[in-house]
PDB file of N, CA and C in Angstrom:
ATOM      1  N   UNK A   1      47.658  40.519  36.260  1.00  0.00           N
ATOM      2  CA  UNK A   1      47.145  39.907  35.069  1.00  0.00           C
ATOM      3  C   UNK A   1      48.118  38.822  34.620  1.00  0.00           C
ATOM      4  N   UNK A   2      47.817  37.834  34.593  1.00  0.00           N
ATOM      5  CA  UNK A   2      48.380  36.627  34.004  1.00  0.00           C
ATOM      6  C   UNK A   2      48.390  37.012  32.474  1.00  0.00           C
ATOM      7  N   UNK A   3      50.020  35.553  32.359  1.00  0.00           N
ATOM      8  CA  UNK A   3      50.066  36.085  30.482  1.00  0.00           C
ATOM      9  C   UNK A   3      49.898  34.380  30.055  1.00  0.00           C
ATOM     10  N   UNK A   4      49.521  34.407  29.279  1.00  0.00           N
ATOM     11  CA  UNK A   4      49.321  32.657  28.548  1.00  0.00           C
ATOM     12  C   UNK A   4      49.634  32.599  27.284  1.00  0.00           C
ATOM     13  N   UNK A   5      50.452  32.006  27.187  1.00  0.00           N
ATOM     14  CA  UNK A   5      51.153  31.272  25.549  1.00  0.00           C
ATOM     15  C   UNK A   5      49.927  30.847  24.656  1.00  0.00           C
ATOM     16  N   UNK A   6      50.360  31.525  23.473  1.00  0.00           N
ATOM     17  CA  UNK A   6      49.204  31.316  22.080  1.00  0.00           C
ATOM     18  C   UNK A   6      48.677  29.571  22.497  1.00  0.00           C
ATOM     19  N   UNK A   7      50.257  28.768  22.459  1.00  0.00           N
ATOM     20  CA  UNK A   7      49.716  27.572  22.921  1.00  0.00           C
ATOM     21  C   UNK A   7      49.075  27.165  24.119  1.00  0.00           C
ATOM     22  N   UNK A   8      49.050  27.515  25.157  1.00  0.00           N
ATOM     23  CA  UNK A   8      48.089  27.343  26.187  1.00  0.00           C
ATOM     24  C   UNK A   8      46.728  27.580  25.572  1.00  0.00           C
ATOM     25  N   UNK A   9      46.613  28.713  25.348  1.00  0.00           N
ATOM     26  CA  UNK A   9      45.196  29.110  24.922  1.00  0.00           C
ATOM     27  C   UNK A   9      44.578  28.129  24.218  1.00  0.00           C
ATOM     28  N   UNK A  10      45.300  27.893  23.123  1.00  0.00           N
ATOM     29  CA  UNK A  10      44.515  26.818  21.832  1.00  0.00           C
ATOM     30  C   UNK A  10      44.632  26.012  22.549  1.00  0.00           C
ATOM     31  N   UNK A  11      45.650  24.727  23.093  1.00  0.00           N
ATOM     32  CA  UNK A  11      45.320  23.662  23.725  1.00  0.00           C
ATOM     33  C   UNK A  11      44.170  23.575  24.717  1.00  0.00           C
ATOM     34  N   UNK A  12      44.229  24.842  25.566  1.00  0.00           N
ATOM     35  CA  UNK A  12      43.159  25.246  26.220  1.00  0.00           C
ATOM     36  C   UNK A  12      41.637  24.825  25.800  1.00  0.00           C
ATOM     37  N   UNK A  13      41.232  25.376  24.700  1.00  0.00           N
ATOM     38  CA  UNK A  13      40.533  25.863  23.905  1.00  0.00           C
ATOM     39  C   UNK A  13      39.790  24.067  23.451  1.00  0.00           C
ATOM     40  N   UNK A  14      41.234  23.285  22.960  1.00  0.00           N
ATOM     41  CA  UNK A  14      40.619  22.242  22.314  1.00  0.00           C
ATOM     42  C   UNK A  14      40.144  20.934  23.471  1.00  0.00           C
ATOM     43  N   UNK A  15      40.986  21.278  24.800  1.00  0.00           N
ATOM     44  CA  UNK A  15      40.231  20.533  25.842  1.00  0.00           C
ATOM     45  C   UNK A  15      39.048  20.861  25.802  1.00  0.00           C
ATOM     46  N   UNK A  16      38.831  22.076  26.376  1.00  0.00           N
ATOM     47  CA  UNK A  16      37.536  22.423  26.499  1.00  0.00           C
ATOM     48  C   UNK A  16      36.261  21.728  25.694  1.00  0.00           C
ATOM     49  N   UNK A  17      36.432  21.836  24.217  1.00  0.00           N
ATOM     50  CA  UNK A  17      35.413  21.456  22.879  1.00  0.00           C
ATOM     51  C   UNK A  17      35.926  20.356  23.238  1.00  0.00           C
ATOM     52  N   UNK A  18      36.597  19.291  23.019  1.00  0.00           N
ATOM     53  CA  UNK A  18      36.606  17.809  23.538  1.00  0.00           C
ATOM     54  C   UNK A  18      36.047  17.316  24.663  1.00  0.00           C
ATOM     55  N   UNK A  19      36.102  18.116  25.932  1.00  0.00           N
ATOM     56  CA  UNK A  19      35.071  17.483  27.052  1.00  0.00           C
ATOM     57  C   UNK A  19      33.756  18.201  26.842  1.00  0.00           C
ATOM     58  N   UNK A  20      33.012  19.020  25.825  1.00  0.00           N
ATOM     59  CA  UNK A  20      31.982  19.599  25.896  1.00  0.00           C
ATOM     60  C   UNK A  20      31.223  18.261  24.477  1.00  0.00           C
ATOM     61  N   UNK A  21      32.032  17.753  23.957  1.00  0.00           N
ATOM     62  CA  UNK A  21      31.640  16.746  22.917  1.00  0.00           C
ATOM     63  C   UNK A  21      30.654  15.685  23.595  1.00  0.00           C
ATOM     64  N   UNK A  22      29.530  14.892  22.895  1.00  0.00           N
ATOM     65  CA  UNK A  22      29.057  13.599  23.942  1.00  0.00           C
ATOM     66  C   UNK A  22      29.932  12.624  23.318  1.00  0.00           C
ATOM     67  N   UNK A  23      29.839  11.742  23.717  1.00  0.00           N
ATOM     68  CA  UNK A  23      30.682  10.163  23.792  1.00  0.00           C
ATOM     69  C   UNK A  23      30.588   9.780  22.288  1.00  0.00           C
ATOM     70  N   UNK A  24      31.544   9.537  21.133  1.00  0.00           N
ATOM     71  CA  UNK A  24      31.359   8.642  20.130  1.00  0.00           C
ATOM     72  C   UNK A  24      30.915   7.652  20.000  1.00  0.00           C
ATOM     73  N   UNK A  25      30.127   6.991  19.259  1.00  0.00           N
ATOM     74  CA  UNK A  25      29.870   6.017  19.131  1.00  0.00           C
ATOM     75  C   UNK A  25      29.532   5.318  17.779  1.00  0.00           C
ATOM     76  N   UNK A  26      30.021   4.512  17.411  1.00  0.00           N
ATOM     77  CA  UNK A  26      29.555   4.759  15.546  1.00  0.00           C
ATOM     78  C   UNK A  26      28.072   4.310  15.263  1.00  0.00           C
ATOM     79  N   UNK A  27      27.764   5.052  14.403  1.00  0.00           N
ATOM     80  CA  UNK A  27      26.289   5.018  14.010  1.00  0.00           C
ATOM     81  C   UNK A  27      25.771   3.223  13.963  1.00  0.00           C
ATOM     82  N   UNK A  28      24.470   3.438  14.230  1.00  0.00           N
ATOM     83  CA  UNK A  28      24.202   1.929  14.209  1.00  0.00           C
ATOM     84  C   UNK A  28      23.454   1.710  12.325  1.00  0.00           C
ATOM     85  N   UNK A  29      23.642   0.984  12.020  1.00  0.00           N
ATOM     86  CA  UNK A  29      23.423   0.605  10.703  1.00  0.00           C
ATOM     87  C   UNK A  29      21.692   0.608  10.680  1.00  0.00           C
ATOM     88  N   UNK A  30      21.559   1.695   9.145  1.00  0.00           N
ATOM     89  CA  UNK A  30      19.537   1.561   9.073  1.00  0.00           C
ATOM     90  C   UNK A  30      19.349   0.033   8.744  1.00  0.00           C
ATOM     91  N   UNK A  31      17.500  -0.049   9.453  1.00  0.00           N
ATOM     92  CA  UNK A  31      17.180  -0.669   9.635  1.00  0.00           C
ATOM     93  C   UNK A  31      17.083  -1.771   8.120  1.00  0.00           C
ATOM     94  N   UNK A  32      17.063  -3.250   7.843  1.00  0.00           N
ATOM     95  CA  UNK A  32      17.075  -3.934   7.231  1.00  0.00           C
ATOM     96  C   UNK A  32      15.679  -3.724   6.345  1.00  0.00           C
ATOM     97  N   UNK A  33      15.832  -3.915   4.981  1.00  0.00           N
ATOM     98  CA  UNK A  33      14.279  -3.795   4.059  1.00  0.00           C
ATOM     99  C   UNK A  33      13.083  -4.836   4.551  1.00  0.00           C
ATOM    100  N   UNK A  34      11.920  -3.906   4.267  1.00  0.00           N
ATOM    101  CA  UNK A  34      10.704  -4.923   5.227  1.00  0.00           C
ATOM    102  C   UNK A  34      10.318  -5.548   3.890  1.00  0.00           C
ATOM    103  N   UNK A  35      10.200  -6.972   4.469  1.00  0.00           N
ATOM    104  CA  UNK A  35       9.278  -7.794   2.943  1.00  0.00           C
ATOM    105  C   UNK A  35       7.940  -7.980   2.570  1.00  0.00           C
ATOM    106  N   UNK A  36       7.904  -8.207   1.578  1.00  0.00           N
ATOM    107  CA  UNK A  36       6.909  -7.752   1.203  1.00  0.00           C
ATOM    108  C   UNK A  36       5.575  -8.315   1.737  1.00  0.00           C
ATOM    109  N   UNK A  37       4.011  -7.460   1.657  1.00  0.00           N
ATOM    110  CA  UNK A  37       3.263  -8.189   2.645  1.00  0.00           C
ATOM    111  C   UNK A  37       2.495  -9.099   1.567  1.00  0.00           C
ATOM    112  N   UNK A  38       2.230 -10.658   1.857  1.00  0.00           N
ATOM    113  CA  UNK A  38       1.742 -11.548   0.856  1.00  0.00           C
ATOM    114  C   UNK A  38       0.226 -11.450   0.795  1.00  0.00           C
ATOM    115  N   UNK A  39      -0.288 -11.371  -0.564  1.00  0.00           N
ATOM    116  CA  UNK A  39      -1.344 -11.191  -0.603  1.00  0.00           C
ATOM    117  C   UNK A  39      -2.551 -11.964   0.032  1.00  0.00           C
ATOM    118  N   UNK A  40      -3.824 -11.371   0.584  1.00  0.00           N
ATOM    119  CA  UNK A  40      -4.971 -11.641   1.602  1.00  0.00           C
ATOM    120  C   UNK A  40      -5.488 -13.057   0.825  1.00  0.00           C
ATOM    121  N   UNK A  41      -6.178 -13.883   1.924  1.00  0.00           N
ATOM    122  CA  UNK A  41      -6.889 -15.161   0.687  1.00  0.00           C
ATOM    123  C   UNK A  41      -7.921 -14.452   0.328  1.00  0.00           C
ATOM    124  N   UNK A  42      -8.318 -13.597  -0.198  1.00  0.00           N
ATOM    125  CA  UNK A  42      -9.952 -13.526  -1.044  1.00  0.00           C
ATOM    126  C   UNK A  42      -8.750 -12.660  -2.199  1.00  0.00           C
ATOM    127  N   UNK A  43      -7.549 -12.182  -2.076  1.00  0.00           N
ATOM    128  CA  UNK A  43      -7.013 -11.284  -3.382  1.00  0.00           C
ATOM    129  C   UNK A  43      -6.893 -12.445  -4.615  1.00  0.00           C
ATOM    130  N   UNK A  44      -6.825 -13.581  -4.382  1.00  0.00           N
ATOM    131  CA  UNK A  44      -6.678 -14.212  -5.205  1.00  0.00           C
ATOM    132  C   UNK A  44      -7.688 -15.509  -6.067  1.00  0.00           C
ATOM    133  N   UNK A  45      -7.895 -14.997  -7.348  1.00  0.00           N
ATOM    134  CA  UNK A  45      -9.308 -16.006  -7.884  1.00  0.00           C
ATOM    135  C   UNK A  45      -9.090 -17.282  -8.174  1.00  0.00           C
ATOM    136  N   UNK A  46      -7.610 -17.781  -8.081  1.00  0.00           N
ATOM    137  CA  UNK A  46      -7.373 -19.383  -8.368  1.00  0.00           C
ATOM    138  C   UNK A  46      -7.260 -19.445  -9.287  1.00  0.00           C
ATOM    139  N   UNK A  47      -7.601 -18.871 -10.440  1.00  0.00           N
ATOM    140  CA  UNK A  47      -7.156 -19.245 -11.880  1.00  0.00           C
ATOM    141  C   UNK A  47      -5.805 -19.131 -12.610  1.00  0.00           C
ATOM    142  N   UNK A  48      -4.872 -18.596 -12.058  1.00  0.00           N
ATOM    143  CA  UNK A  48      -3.611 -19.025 -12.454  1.00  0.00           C
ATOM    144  C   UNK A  48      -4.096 -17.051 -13.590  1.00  0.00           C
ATOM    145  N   UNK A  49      -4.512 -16.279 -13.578  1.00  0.00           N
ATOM    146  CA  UNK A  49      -4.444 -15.046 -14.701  1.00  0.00           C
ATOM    147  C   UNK A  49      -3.095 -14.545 -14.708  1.00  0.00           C
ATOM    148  N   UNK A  50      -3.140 -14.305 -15.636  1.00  0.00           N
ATOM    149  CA  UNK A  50      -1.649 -13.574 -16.410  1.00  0.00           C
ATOM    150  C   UNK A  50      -1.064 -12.332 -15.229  1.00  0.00           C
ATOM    151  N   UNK A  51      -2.322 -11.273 -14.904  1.00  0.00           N
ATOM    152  CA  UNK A  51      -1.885 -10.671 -13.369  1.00  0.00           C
ATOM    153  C   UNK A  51      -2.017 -10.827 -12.328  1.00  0.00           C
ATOM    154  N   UNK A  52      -1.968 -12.145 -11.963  1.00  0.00           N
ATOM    155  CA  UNK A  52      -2.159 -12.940 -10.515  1.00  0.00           C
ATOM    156  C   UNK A  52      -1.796 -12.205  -9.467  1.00  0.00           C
ATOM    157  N   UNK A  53      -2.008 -11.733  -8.326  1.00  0.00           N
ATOM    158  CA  UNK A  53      -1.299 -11.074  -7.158  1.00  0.00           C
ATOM    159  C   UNK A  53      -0.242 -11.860  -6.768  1.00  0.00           C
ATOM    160  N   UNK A  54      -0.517 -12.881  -7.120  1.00  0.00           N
ATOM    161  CA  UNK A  54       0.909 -13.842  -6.581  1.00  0.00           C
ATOM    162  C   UNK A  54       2.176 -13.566  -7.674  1.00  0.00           C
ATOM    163  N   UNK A  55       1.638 -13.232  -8.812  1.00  0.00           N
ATOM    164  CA  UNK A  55       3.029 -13.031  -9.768  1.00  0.00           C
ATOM    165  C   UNK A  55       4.029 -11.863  -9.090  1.00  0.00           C
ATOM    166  N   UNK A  56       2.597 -10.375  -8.731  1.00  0.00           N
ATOM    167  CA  UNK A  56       3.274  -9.676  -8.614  1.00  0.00           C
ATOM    168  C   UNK A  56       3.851  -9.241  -6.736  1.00  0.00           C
ATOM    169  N   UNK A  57       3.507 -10.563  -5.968  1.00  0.00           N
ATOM    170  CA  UNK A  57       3.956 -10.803  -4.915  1.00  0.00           C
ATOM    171  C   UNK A  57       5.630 -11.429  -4.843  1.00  0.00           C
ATOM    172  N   UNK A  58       5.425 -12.054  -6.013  1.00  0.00           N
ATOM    173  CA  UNK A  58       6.464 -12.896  -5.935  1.00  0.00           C
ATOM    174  C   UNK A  58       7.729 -12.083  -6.433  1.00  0.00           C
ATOM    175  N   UNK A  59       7.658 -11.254  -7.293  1.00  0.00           N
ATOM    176  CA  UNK A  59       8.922 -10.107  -8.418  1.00  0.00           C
ATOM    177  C   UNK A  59       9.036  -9.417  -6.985  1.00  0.00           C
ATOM    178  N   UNK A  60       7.839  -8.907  -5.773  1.00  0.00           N
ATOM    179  CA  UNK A  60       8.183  -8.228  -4.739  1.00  0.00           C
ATOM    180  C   UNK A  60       9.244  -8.748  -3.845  1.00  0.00           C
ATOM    181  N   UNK A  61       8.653  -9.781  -4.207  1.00  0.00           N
ATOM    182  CA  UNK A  61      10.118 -10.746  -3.151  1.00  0.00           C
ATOM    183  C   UNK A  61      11.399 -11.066  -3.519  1.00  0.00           C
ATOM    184  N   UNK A  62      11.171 -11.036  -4.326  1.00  0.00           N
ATOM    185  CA  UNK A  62      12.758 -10.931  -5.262  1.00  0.00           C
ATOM    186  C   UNK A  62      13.843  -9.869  -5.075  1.00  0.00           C
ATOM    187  N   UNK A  63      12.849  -8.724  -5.199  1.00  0.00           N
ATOM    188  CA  UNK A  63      13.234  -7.365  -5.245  1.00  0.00           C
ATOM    189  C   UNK A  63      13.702  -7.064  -3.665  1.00  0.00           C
ATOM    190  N   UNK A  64      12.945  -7.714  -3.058  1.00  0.00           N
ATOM    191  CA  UNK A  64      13.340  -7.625  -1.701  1.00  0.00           C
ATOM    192  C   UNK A  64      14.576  -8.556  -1.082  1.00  0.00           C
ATOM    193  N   UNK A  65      13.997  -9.418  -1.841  1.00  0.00           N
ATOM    194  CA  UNK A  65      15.434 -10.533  -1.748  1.00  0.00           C
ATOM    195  C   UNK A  65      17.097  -9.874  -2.146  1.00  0.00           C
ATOM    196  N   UNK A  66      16.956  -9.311  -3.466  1.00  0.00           N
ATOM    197  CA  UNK A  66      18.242  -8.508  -3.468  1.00  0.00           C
ATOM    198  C   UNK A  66      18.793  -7.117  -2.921  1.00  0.00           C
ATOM    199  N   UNK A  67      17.553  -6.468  -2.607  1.00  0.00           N
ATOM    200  CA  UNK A  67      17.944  -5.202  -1.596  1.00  0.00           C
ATOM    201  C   UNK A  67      18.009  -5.930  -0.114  1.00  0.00           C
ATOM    202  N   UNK A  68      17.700  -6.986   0.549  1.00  0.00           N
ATOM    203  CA  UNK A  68      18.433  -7.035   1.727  1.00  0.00           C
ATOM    204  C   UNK A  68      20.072  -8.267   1.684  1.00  0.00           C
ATOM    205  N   UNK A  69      20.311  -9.040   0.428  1.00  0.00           N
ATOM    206  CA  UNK A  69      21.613  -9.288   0.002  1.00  0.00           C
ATOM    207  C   UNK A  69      22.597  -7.498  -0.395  1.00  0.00           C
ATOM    208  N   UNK A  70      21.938  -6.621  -0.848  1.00  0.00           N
ATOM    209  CA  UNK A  70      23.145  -5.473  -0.734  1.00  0.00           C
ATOM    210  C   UNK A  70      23.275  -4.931   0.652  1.00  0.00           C
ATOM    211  N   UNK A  71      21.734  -5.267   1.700  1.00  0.00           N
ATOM    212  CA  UNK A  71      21.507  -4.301   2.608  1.00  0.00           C
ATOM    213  C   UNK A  71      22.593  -5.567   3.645  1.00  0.00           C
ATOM    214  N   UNK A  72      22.860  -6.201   3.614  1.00  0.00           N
ATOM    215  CA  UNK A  72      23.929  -7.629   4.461  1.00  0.00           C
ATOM    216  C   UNK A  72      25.648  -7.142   3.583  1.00  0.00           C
ATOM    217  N   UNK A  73      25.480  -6.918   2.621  1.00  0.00           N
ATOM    218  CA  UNK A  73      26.988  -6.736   2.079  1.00  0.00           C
ATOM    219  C   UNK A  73      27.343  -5.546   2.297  1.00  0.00           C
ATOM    220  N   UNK A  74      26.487  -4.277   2.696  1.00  0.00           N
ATOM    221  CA  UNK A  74      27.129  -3.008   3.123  1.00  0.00           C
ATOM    222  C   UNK A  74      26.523  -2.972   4.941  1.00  0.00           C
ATOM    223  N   UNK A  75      26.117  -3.295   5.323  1.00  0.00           N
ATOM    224  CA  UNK A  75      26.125  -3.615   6.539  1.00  0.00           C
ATOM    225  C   UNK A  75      26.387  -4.729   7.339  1.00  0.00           C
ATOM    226  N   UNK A  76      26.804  -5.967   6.747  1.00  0.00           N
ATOM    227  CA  UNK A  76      26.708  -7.173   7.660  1.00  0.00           C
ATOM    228  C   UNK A  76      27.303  -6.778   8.749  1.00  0.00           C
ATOM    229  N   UNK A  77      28.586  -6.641   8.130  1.00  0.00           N
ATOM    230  CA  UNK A  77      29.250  -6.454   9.688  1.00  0.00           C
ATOM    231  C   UNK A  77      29.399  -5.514  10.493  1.00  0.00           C
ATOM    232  N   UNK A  78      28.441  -4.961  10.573  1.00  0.00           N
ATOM    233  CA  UNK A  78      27.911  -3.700  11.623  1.00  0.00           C
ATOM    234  C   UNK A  78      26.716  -4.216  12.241  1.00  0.00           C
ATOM    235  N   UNK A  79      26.250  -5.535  11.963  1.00  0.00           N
ATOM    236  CA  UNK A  79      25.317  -6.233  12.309  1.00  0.00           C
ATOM    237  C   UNK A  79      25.357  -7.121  13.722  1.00  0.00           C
ATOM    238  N   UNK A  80      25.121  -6.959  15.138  1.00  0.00           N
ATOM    239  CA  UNK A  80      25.665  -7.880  16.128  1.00  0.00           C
ATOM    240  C   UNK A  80      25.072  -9.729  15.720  1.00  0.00           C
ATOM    241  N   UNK A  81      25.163 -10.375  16.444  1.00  0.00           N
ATOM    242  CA  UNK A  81      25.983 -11.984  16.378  1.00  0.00           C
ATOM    243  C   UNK A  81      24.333 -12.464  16.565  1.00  0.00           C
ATOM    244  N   UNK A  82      23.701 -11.739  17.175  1.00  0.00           N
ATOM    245  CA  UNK A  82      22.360 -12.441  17.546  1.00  0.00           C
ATOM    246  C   UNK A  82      21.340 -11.641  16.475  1.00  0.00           C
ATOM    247  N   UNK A  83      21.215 -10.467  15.472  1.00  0.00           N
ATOM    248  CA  UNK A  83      20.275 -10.413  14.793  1.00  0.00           C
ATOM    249  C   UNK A  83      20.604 -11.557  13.367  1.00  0.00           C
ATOM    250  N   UNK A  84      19.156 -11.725  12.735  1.00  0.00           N
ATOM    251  CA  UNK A  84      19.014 -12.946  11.903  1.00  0.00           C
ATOM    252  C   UNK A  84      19.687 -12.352  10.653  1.00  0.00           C
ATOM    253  N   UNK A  85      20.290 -13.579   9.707  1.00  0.00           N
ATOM    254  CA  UNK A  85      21.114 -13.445   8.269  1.00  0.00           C
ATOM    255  C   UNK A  85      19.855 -13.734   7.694  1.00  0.00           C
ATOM    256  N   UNK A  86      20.412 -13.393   6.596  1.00  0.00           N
ATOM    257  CA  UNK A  86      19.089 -13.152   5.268  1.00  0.00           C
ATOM    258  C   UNK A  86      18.955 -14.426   5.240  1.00  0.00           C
ATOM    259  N   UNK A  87      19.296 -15.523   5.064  1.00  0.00           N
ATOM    260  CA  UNK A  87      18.516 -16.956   5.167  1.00  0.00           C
ATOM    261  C   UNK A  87      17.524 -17.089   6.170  1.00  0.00           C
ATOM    262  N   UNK A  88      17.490 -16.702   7.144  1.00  0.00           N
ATOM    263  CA  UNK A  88      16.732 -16.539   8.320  1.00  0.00           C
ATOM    264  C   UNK A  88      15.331 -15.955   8.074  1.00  0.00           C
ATOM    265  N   UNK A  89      15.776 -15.056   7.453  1.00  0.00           N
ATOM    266  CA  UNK A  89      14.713 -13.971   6.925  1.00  0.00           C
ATOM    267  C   UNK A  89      13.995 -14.305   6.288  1.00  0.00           C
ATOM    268  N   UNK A  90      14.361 -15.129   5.160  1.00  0.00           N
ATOM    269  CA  UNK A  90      13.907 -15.470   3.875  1.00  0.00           C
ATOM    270  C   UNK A  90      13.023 -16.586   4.355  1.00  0.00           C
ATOM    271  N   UNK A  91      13.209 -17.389   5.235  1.00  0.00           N
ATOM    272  CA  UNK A  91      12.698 -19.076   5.928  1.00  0.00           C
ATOM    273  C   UNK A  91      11.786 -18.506   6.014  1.00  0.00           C
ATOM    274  N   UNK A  92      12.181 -17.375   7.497  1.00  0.00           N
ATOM    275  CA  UNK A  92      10.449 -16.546   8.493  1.00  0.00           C
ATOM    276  C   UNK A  92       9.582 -16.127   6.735  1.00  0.00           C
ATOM    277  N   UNK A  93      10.126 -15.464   6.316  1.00  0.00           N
ATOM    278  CA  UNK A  93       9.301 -14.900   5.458  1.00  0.00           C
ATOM    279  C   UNK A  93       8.070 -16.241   4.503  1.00  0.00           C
ATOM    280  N   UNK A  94       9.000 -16.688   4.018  1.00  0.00           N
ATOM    281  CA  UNK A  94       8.263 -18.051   3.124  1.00  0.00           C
ATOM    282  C   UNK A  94       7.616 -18.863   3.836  1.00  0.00           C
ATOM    283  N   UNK A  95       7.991 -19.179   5.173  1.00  0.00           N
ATOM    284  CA  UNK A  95       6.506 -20.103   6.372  1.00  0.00           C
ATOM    285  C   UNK A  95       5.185 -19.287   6.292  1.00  0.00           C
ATOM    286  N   UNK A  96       5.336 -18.196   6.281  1.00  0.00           N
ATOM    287  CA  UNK A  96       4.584 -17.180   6.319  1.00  0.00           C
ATOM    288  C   UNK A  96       3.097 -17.437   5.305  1.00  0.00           C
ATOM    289  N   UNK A  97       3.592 -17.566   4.114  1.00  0.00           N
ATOM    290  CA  UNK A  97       3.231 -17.203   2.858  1.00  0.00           C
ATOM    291  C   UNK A  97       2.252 -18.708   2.596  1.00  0.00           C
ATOM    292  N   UNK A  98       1.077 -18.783   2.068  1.00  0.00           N
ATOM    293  CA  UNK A  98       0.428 -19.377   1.631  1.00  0.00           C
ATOM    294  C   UNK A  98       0.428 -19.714   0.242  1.00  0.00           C
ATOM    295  N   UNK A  99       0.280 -21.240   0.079  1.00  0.00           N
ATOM    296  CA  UNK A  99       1.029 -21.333  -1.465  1.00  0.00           C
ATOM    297  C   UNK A  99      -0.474 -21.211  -2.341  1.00  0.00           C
ATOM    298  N   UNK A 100      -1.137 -21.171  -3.170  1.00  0.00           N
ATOM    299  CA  UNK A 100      -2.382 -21.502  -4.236  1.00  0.00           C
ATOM    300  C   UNK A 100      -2.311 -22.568  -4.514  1.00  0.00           C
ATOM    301  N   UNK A 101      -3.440 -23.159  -4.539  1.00  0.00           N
ATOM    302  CA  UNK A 101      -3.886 -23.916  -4.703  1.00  0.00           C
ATOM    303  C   UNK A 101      -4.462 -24.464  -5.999  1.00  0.00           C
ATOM    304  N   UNK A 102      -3.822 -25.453  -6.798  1.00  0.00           N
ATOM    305  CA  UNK A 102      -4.603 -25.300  -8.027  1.00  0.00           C
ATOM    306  C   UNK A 102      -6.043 -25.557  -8.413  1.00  0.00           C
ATOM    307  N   UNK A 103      -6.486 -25.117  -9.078  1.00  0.00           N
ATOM    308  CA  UNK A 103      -8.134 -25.131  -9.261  1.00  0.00           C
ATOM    309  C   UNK A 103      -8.251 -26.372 -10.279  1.00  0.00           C
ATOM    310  N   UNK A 104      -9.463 -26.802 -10.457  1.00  0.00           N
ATOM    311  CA  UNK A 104      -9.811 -27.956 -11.410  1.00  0.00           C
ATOM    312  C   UNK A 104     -10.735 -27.374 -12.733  1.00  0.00           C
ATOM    313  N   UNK A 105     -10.674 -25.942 -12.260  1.00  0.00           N
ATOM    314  CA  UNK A 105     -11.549 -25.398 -13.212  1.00  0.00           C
ATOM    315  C   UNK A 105     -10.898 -24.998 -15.074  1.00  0.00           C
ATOM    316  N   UNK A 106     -11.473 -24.839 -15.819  1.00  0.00           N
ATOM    317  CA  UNK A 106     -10.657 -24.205 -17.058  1.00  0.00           C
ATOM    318  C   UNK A 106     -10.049 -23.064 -16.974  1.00  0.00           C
ATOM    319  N   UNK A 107      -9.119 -22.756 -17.363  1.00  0.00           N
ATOM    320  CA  UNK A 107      -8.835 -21.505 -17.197  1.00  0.00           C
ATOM    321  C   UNK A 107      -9.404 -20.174 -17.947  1.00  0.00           C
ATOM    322  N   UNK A 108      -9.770 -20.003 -16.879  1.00  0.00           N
ATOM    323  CA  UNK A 108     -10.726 -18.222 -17.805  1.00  0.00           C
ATOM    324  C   UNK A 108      -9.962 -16.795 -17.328  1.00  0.00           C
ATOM    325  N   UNK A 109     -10.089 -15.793 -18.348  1.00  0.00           N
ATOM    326  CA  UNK A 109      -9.261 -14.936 -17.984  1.00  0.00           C
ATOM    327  C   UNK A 109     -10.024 -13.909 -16.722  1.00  0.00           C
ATOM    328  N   UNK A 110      -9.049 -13.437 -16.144  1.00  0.00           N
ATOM    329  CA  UNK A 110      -9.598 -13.058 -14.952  1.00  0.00           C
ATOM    330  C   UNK A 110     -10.120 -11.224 -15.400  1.00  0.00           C
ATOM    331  N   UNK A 111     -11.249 -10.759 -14.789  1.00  0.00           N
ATOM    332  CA  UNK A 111     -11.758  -9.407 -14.884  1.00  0.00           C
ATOM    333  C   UNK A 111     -11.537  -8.795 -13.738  1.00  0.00           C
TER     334      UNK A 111
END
């Protein structure tokens, strides 16, 4: 019968759980906030109403605008060299978006 030092054992012990570990790697940063989707052309009646979908498209974008400025300041740099900076984002996003058109009509309140 073999005899083994307390320390053998534990060193033993902590090889072992170290090669039974998988490979580190640091977590990859969650995914960036999705923006918001701009409203359909028939959501909107042209009259400029006090609850326009575009008003409340637009506070969406805002809102989105500053949760992906915190979501770049606690992750940028966990971010690799080739995904897009929030200017990027913001461009794609606003080509996107269809502006209204103003109407020639009076303004009536919308139902």
């Amino acid at each position: 019968m073999q005899r083994y030092s307390v320390c053998r054992i534990v060193s033993r012990i902590s090889v072992d759980t170290l090669m039974s570990l998988p490979d580190f790697s640091p977590p990859s940063p969650p995914t960036p906030p999705t923006p918001p989707t701009p409203p359909g052309e028939r959501e909107c009646c042209g009259r400029y109403c006090e609850y326009c979908v575009w008003v409340y498209y637009h506070a969406a974008q805002r809102r989105h605008e500053t949760a992906m400025a915190e979501w770049l300041h606690r992750y940028g740099g966990l971010v690799g060299s080739n995904d897009m900076d929030a200017g990027e984002l913001r461009r794609q996003d606003t080509a996107k978006v269809a502006k209204p058109q103003p109407v020639a009509e009076a303004r009536r309140p919308c139902h």
